[in-house]
Protein backbone atom coordinates (compact mmCIF):
# COMPACT_ATOMS: atom_id res chain seq x y z
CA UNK A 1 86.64 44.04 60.92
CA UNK A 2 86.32 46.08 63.93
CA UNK A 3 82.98 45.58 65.64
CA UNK A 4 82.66 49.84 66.66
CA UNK A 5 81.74 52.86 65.84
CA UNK A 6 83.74 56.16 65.81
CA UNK A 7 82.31 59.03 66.84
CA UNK A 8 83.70 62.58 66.79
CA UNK A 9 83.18 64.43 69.96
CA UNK A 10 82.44 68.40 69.48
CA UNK A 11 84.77 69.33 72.13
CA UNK A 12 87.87 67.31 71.08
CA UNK A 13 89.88 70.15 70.26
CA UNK A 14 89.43 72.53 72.94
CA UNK A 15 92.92 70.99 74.53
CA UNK A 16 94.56 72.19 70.92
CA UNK A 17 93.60 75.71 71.45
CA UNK A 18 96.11 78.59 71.33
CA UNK A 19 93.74 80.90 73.88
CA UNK A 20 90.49 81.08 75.60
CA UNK A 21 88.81 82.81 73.21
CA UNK A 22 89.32 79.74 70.64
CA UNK A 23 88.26 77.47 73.66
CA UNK A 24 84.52 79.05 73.80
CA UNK A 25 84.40 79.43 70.51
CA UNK A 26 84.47 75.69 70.36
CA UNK A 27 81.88 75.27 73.39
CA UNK A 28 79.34 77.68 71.30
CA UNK A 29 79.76 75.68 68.82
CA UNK A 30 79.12 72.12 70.92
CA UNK A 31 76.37 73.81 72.15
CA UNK A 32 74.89 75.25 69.21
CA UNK A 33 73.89 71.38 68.90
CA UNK A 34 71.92 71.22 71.37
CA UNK A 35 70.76 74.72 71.92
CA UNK A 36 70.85 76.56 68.68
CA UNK A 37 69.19 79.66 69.43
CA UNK A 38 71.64 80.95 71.33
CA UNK A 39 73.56 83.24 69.88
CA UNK A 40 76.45 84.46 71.48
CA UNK A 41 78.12 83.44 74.40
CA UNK A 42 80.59 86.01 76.63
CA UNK A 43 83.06 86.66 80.02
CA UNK A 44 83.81 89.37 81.40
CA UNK A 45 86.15 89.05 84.13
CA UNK A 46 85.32 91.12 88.23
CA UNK A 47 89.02 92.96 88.95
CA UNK A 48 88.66 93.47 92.80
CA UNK A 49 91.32 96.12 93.01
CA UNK A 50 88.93 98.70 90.81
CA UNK A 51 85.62 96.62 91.93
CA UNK A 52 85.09 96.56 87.53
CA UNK A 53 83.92 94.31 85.42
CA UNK A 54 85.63 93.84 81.96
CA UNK A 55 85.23 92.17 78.94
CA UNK A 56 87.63 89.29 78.53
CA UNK A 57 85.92 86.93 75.32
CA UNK A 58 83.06 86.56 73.43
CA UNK A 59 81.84 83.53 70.46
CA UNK A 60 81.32 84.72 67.49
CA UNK A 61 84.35 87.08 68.40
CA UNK A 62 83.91 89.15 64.91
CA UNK A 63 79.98 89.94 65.75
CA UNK A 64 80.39 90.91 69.19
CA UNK A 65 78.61 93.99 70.08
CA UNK A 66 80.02 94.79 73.48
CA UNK A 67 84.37 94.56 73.45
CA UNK A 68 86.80 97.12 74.75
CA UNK A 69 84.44 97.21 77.78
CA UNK A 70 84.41 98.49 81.55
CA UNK A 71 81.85 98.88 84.50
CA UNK A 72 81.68 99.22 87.66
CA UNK A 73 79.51 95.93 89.41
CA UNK A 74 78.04 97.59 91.89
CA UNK A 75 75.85 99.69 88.86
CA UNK A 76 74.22 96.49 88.10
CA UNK A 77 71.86 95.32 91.13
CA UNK A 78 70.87 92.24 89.49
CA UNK A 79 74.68 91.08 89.00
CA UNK A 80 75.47 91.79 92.75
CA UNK A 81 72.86 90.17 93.80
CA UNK A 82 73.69 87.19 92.02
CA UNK A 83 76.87 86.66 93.49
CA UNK A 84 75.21 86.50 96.77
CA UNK A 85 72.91 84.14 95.99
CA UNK A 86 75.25 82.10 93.66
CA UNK A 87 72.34 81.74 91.36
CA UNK A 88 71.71 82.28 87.46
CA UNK A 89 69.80 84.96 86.05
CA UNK A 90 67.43 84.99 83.07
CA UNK A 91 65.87 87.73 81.47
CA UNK A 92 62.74 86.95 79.19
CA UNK A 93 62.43 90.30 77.71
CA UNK A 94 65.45 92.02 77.55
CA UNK A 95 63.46 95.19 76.32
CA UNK A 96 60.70 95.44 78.34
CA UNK A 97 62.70 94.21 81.71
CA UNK A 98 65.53 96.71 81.74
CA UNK A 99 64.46 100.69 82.89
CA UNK A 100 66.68 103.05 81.69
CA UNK A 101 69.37 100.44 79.91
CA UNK A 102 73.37 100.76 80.62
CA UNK A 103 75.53 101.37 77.47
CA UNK A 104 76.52 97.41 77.25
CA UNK A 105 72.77 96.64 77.43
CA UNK A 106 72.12 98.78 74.96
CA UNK A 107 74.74 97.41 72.98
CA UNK A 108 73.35 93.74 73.61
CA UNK A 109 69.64 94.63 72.75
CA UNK A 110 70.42 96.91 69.39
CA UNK A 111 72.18 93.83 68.77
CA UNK A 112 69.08 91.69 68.15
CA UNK A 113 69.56 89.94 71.32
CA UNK A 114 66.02 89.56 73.49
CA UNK A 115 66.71 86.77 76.34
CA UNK A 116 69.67 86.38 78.26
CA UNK A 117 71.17 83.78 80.59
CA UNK A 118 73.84 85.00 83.16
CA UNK A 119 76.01 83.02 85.54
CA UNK A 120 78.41 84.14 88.14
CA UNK A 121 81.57 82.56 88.24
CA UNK A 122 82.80 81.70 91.55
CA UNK A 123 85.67 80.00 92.78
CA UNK A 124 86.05 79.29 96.68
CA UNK A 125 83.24 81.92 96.80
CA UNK A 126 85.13 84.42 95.50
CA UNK A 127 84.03 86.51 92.33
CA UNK A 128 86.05 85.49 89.04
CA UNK A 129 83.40 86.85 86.48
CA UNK A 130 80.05 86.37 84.58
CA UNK A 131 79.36 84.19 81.69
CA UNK A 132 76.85 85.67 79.89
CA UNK A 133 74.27 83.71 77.17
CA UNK A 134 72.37 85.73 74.91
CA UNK A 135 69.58 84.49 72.25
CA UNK A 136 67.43 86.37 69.68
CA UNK A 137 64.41 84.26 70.92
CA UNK A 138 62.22 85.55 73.78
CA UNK A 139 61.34 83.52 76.90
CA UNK A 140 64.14 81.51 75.55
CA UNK A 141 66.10 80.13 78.57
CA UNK A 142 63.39 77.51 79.70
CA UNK A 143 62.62 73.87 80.12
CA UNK A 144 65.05 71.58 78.23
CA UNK A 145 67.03 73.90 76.94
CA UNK A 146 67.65 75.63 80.61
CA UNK A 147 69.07 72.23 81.74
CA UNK A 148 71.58 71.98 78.43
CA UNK A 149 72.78 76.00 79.64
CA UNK A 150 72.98 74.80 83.22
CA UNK A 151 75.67 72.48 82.31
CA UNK A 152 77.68 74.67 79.60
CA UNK A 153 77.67 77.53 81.69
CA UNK A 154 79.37 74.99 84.74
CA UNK A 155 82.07 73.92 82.15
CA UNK A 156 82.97 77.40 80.60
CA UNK A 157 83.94 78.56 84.22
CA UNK A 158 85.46 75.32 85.00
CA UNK A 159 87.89 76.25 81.18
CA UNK A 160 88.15 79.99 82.54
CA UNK A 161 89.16 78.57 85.87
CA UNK A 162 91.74 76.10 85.00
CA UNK A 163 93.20 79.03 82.28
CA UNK A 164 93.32 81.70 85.27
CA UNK A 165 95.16 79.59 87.25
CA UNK A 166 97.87 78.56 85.44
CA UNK A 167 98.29 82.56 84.37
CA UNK A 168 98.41 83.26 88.10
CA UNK A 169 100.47 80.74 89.05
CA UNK A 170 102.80 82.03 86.78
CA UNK A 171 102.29 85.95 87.72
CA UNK A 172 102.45 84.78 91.49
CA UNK A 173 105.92 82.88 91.23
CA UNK A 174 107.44 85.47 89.12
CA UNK A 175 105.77 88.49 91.52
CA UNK A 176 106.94 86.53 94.34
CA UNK A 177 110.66 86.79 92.78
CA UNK A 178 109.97 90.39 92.41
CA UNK A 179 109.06 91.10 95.88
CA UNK A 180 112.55 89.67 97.03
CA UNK A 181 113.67 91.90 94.44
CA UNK A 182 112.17 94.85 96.34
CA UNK A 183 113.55 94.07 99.59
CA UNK A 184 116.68 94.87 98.29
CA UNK A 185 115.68 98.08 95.89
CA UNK A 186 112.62 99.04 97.92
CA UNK A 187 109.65 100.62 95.65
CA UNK A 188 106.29 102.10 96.33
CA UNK A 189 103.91 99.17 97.46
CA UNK A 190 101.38 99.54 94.60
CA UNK A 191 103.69 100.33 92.02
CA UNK A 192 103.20 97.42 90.20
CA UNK A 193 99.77 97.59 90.68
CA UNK A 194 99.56 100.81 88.96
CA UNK A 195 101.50 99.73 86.16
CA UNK A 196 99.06 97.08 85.21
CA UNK A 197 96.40 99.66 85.38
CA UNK A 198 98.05 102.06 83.18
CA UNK A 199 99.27 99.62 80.79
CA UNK A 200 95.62 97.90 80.57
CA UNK A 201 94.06 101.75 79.97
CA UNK A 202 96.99 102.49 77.29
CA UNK A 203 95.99 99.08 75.35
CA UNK A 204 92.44 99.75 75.30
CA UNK A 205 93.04 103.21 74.16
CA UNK A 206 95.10 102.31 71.45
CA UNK A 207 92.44 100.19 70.04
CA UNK A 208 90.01 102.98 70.28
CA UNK A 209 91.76 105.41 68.51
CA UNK A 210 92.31 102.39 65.81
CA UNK A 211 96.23 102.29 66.51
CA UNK A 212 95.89 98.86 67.77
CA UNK A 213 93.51 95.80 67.23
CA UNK A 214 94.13 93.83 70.50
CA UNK A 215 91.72 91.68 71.89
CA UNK A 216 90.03 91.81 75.08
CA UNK A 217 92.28 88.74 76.24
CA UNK A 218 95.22 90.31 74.92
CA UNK A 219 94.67 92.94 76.33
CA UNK A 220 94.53 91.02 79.50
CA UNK A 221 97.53 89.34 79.21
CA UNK A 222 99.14 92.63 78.92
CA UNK A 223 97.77 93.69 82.47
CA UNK A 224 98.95 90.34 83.90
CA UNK A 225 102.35 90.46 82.75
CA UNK A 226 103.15 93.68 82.85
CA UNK A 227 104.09 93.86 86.80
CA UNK A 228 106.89 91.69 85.35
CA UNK A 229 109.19 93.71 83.22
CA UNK A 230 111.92 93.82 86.27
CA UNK A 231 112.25 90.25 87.02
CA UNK A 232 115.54 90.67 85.64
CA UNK A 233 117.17 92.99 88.57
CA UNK A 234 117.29 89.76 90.56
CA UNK A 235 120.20 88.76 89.07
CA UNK A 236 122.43 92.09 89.39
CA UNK A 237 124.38 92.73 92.30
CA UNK A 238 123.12 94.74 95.38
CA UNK A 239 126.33 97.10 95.14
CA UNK A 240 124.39 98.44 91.65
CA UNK A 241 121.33 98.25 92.63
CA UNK A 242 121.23 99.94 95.60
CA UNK A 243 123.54 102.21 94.80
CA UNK A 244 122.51 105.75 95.78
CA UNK A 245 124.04 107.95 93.77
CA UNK A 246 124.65 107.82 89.32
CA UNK A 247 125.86 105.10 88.03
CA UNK A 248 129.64 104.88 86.51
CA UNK A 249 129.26 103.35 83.05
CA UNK A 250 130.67 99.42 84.21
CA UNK A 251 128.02 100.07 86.38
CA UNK A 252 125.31 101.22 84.08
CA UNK A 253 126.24 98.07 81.64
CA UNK A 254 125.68 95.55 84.22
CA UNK A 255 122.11 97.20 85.04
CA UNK A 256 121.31 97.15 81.54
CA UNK A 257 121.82 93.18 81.23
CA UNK A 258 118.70 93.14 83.75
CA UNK A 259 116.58 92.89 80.72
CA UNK A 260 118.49 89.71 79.16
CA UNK A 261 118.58 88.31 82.42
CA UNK A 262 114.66 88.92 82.52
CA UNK A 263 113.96 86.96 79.38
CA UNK A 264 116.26 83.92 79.82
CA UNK A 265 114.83 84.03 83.37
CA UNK A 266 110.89 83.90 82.10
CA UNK A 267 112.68 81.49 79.19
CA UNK A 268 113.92 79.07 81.96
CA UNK A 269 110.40 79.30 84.25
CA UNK A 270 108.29 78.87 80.82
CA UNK A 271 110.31 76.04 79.86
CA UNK A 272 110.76 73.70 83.14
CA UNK A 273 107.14 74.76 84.49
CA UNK A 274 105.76 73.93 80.84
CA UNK A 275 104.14 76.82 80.65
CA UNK A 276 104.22 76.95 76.84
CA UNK A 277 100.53 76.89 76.32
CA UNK A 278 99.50 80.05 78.18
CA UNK A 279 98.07 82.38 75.88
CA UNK A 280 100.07 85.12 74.31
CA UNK A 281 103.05 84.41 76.47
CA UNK A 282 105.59 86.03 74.27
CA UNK A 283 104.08 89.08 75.64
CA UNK A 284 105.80 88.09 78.34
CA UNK A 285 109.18 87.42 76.97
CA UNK A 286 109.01 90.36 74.63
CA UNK A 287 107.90 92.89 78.49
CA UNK A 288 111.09 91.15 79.87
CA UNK A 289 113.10 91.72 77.68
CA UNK A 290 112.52 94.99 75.15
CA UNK A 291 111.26 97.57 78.23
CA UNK A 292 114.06 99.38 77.85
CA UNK A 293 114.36 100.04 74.03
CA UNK A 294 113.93 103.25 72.30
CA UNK A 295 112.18 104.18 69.39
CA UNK A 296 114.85 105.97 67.84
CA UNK A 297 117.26 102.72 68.69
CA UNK A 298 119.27 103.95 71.44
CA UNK A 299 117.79 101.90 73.78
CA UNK A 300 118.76 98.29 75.40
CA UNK A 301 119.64 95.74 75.13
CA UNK A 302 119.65 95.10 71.54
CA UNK A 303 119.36 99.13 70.26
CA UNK A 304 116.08 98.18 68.66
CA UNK A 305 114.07 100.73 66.52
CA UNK A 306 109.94 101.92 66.09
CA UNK A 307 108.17 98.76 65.04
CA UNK A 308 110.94 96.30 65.98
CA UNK A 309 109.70 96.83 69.33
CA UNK A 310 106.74 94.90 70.52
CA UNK A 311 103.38 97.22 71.08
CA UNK A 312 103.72 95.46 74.68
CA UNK A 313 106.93 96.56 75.53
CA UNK A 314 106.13 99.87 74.80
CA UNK A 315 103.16 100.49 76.46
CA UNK A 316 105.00 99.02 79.57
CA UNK A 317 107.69 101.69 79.04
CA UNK A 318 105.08 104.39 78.93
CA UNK A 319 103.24 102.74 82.03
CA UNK A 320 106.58 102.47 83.90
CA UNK A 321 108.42 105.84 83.34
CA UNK A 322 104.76 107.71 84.38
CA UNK A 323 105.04 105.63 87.32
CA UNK A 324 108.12 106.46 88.05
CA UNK A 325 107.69 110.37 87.62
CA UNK A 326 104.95 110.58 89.77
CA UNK A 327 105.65 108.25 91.98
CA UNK A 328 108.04 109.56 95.12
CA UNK A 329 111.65 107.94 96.05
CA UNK A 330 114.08 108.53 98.50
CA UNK A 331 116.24 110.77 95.87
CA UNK A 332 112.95 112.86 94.93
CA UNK A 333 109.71 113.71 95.46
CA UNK A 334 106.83 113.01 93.25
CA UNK A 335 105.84 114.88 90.45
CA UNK A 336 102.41 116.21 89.55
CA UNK A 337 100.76 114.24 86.77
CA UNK A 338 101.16 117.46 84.32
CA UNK A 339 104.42 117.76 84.91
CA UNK A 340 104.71 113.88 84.17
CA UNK A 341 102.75 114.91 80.83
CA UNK A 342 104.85 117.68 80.17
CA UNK A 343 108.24 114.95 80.10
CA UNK A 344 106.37 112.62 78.64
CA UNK A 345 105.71 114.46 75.69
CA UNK A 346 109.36 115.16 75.41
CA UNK A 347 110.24 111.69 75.72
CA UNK A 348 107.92 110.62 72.97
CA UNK A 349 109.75 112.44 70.18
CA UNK A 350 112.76 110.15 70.24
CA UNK A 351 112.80 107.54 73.31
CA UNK A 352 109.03 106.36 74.02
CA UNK A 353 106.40 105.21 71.66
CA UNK A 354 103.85 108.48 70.43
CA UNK A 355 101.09 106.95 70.75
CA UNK A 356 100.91 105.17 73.65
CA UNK A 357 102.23 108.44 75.32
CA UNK A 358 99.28 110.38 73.87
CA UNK A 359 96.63 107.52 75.16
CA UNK A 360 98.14 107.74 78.42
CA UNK A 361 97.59 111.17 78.74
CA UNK A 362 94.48 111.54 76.83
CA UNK A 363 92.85 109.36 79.51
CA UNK A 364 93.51 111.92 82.62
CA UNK A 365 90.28 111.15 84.88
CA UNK A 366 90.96 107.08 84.36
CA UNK A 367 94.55 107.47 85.39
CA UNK A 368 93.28 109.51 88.37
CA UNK A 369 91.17 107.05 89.23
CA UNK A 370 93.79 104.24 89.35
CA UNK A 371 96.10 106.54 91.62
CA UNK A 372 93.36 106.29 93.51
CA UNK A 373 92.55 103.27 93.42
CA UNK A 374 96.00 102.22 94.48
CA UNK A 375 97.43 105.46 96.19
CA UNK A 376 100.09 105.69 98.95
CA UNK A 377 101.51 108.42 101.40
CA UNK A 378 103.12 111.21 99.04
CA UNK A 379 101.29 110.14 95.67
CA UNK A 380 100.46 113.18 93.96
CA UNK A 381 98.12 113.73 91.11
């Protein structure tokens, strides 16, 4: 007989999980051994290019009070000053230490939760986000315990970390084919930029009008691969793309294989990069390759109709043709945002997705703010 023991180690299956979400889930857990009043763990992830902060996952996903979620950093002193110092905060008394509470502290507190624990993920001294531990239990970040949070809170940014990169190693190469891409069929600089934007504020109003129940890290994934939905024009020839004038209809059938191009090109990178395990990377696949359908199934490349077509690929039509409208090219000049709407709403009875037309549009001042955010010379709004 075997002179051992066999021992099952908490965090043996975080390698087996399908997204990040299911990979803190199983660190609460593991630390729930050790540190049981603490009842919820959370990320929310800094974007530099809007200077927000965003929720990205939370354990218990199901109970989490705060999802769906924006702010802007610099309205939290405590969380900037954090990131200077590269230091964790703890709150004792959630209630009696916060004046005049933000609408995700609010949420945190009428949750129960009185202490908190907050670390600022850093990589190379850059901001990646916060990891936030909350607990029912005053004064409850302390001694012992402290030391046990110290070391989770190290090896949740170390998991976000290692998950971020391979997502942006990803986005980067595939980008990086896009750019070449643009040297040939020049585009506004910050188009793609934009696109994420709008297709990240389409998502998240989709679930808040209860059309949608995407995830925080879904939605996320959305904003990541969205940029993506051309990768396909690499592989059509310059006299198409660059052609100035309309397209003759050999013409217009070769442009339209962009999108199968697209997928069996993401197919191909997913494949001999192994990038199999990235979360939700069908949306991916599905951006690549469905952009272009209608709702009404006159669309390309496979004249798919309503819910045949992936919620991703639609909002990334929406995101794109608004882009597009408003943004100016050497054959037009940009058109106002209302006059966008106006076409918009036009499109949406037979070629783009209702809804995600009307949560476009029914978010005005955010879209404003992203032209802003990412403007250029002859952007209107």
């Amino acid at each position: 007989m075997a002179n051992y023991d066999l021992h099952n180690n908490p965090l043996a299956d975080i390698s087996n999980a399908q997204s990040f979400s299911e990979r803190l889930a199983i660190i609460h857990r593991a630390m729930t051994e050790r540190c049981y009043g603490v009842g919820r763990v959370s990320v929310a992830l800094y974007d530099s290019g809007t200077k927000r902060l965003k929720t990205f996952a939370s354990s218990p996903a199901k109970e989490s009070p705060l999802t769906n979620y924006e702010a802007l950093l610099e309205d939290s002193v405590s969380l900037t000053e954090i990131v200077v110092t590269g230091r964790a905060r703890i709150i004792d008394d959630m209630q009696a230490h916060i004046v005049n509470p933000k609408e995700h502290t609010k949420a945190i507190c009428g949750h129960g939760f009185a202490s908190s624990y907050t670390w600022p993920m850093l990589q190379n001294g850059v901001l990646v986000g916060f990891v936030f531990f909350d607990s029912v239990h005053k004064g409850y970040f302390r001694d012992r315990i402290l030391e046990h949070v110290d070391i989770f809170a190290q090896f949740v940014t170390e998991v976000l970390l290692n998950d971020q990169f391979v997502v942006r190693t990803l986005t980067a190469a595939l980008r990086t084919a896009i750019g070449l891409v643009h040297i040939r069929d020049p585009e506004t600089g910050n188009h793609l930029e934009r696109m994420a934007h709008y297709s990240r504020m389409i998502a998240k109003e989709l679930v808040h009008r209860g059309y949608s129940d995407l995830d925080d890290e879904q939605i996320e994934q959305i904003f990541n691969f969205a940029p993506l939905h051309d990768i396909g024009k690499i592989g059509i020839p310059d006299h198409i793309l660059l052609k100035p004038g309309k397209l003759n209809d050999t013409e217009r059938e070769v442009m339209s294989a962009h999108t199968l191009i697209g997928r069996y090109f993401v197919d191909e990178f997913i494949t001999n990069f192994r990038f199999e395990r990235i979360p939700y990377i069908d949306f991916l696949r599905n951006i690549a390759e469905q952009h272009h359908e209608s709702v009404n199934g006159t669309g390309y490349p496979n004249a798919l109709r309503g819910h045949q077509i992936a919620l991703e690929a639609k909002i990334v039509a929406v995101s794109d043709v608004f882009d597009a409208l408003t943004s100016a090219r050497p054959y037009k000049m940009p058109w106002s945002n209302q006059h966008a709407f106006t076409m918009m709403k036009l499109m949406a009875i037979d070629r783009l997705d209702n809804n995600c037309v009307a949560a476009l549009i029914s978010c005005e001042k955010d879209l404003e703010q992203i032209q802003k955010d990412f403007s250029e010379p002859g952007h209107l709004q």
